[in-house]
C-alpha atoms as a PDB file:
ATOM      1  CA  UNK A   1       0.000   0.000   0.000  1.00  0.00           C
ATOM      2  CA  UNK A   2       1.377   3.423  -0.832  1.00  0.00           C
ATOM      3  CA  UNK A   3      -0.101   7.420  -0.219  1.00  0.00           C
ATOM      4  CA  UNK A   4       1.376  10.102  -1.917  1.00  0.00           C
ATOM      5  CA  UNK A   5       2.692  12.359   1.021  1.00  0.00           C
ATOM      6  CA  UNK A   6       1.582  16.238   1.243  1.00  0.00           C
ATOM      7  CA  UNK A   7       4.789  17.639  -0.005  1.00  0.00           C
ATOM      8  CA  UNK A   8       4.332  21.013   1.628  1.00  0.00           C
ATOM      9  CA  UNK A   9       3.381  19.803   4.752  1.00  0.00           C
ATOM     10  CA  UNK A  10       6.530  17.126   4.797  1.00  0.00           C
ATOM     11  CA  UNK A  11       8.582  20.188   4.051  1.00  0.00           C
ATOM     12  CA  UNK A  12       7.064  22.418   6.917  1.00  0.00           C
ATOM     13  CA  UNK A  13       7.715  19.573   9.565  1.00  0.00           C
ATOM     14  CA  UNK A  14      10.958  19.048   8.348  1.00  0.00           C
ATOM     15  CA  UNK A  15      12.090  22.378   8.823  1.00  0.00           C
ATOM     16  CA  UNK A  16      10.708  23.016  12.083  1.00  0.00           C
ATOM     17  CA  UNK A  17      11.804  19.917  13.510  1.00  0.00           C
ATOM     18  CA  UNK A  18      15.776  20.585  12.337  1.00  0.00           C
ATOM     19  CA  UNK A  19      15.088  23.884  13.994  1.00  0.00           C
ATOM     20  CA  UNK A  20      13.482  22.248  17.287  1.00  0.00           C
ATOM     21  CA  UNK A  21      16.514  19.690  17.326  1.00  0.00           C
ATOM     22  CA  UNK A  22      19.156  22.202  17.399  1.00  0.00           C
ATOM     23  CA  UNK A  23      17.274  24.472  19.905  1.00  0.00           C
ATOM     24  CA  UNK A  24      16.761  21.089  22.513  1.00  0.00           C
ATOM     25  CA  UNK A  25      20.649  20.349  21.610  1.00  0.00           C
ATOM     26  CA  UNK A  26      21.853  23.769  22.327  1.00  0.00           C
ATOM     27  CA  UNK A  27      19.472  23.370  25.882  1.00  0.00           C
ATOM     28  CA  UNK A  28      21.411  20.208  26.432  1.00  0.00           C
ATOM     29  CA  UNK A  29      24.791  21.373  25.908  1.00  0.00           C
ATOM     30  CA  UNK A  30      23.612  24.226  28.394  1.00  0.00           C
ATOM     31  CA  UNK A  31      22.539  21.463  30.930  1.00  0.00           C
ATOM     32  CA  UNK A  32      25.426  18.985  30.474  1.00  0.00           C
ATOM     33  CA  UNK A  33      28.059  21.770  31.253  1.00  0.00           C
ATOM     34  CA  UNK A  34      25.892  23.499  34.458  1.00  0.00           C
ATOM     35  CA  UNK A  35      25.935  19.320  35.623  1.00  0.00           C
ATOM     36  CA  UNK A  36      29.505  19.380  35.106  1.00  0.00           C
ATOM     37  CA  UNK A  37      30.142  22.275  37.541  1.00  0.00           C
ATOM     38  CA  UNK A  38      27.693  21.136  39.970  1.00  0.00           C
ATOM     39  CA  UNK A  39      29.103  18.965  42.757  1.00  0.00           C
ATOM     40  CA  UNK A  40      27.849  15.779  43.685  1.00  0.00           C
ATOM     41  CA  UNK A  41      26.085  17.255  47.270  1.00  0.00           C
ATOM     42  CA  UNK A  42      24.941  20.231  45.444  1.00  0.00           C
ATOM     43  CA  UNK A  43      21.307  20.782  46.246  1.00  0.00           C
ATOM     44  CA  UNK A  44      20.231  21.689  42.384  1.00  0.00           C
ATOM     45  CA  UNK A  45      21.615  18.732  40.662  1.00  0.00           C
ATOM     46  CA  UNK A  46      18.550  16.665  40.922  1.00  0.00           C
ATOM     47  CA  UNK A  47      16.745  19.476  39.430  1.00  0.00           C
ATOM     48  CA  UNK A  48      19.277  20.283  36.642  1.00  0.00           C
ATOM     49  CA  UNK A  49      19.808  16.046  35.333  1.00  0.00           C
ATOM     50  CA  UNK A  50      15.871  16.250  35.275  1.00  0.00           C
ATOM     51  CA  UNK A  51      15.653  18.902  32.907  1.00  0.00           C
ATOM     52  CA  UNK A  52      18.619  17.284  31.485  1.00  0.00           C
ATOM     53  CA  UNK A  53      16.750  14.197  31.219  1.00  0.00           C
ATOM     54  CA  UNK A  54      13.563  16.364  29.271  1.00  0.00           C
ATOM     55  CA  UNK A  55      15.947  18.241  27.107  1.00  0.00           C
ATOM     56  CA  UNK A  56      17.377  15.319  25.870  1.00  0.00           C
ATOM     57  CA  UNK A  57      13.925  13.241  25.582  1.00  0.00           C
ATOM     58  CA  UNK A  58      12.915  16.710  22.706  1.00  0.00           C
ATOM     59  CA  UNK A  59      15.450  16.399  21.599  1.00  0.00           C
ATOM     60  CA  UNK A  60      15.574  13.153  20.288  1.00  0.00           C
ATOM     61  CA  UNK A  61      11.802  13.309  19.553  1.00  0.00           C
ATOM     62  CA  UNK A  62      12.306  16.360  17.564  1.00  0.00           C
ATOM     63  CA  UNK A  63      15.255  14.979  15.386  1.00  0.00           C
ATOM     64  CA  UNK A  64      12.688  11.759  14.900  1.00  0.00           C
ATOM     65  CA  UNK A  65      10.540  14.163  13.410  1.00  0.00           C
ATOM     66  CA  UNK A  66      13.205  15.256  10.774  1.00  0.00           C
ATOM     67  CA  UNK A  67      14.542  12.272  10.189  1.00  0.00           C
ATOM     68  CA  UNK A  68      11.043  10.369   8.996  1.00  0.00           C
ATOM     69  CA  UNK A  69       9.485  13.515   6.864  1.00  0.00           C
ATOM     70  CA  UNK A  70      13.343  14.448   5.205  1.00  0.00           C
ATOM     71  CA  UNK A  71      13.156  10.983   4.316  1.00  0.00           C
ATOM     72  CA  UNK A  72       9.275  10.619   3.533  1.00  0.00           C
ATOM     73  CA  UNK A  73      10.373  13.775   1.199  1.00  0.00           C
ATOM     74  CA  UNK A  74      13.489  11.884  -0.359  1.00  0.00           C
ATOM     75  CA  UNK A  75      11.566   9.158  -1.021  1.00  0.00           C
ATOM     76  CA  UNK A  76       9.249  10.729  -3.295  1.00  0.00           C
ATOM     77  CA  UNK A  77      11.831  12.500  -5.166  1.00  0.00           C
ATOM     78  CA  UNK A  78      14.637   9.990  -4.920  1.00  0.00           C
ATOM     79  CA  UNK A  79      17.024  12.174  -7.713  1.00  0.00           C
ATOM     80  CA  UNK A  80      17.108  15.272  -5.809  1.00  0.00           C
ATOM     81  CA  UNK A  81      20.268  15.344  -4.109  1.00  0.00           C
ATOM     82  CA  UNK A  82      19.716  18.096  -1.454  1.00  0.00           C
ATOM     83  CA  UNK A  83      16.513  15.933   0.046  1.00  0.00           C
ATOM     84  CA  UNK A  84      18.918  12.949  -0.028  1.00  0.00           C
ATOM     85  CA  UNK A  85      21.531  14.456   1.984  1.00  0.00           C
ATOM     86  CA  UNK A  86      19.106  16.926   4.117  1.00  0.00           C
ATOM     87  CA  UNK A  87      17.398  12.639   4.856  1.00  0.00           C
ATOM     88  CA  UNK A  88      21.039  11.360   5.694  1.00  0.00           C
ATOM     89  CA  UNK A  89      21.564  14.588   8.425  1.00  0.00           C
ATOM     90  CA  UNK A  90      18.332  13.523   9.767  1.00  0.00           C
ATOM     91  CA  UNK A  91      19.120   9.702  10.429  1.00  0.00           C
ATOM     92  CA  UNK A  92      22.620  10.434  11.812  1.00  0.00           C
ATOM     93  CA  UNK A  93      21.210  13.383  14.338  1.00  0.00           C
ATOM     94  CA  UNK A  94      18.123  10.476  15.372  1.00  0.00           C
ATOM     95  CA  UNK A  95      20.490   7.674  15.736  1.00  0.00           C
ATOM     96  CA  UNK A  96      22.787  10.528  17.288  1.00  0.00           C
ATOM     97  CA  UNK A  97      20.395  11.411  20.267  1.00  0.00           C
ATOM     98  CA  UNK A  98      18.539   8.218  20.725  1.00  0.00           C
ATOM     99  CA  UNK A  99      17.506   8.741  24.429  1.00  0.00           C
ATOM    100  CA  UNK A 100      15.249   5.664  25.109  1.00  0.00           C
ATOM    101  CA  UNK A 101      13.062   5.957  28.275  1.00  0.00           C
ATOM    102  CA  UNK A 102      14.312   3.247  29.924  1.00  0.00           C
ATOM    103  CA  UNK A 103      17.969   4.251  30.553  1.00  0.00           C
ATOM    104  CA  UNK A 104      17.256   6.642  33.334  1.00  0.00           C
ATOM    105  CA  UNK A 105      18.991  10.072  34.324  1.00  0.00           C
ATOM    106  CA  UNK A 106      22.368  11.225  33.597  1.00  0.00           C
ATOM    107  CA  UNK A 107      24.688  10.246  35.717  1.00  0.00           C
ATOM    108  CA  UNK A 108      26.915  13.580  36.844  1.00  0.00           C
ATOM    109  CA  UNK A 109      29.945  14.602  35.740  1.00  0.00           C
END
C-alpha cells in the first residue's frame, strides 16, 4: 500500500523539527556543562539532570521528526540530491540522540 505524502506539509515539519533539534541540543549542551560544575552534594543537581533528562527526551523526539518527513520527502523525489543528503543529516542526528526511556537520568559529571 502506498499514499502520496503532502509535499508542503513534509517540508514544513521538516524544517521546524531541524530547527526544534538544534534548539533542545543547544538546551542540552547548556545542561550537560551546568551538571559538570555542579558537585555531587549540590542541592540543584537533581533538578538540573531532570531537565537534562527532558531536554534530551525533545530532543531526540524532535530529530525523529526530521529524520522520517526528510526521508518521507526523499523518497518521493529519490534524484534530488539536497533531500537525499538533508534525509542522511536527519538519520545520523536520530540515531545521534537516541535517548530511550528506559535508561534513566544522567549520571553527573
Amino acid at each position: 500500500m502506498s499514499a502520496e505524502i503532502d509535499k508542503a506539509l513534509a517540508q514544513d515539519l521538516t524544517g521546524r523539527a531541524r530547527e526544534a533539534t538544534a534548539l533542545f541540543d543547544q538546551q542540552v549542551k547548556e545542561l550537560e556543562s551546568r551538571v559538570a560544575g555542579l558537585g555531587q552534594d549540590s542541592e540543584e543537581l537533581g533538578s538540573v539532570l531532570r531537565e537534562l533528562s527532558l531536554a534530551r527526551s525533545k530532543r531526540f523526539a524532535a530529530s525523529m521528526v526530521w529524520r522520517d518527513n526528510s526521508a518521507a520527502l526523499a523518497q518521493a523525489d529519490p534524484d534530488n540530491r539536497e533531500l537525499a543528503a538533508e534525509a542522511k543529516r536527519a538519520r545520523e542526528a536520530a540515531a545521534e540522540y537516541v535517548s530511550p526511556p528506559w535508561i534513566g537520568m544522567p549520571a553527573p559529571g
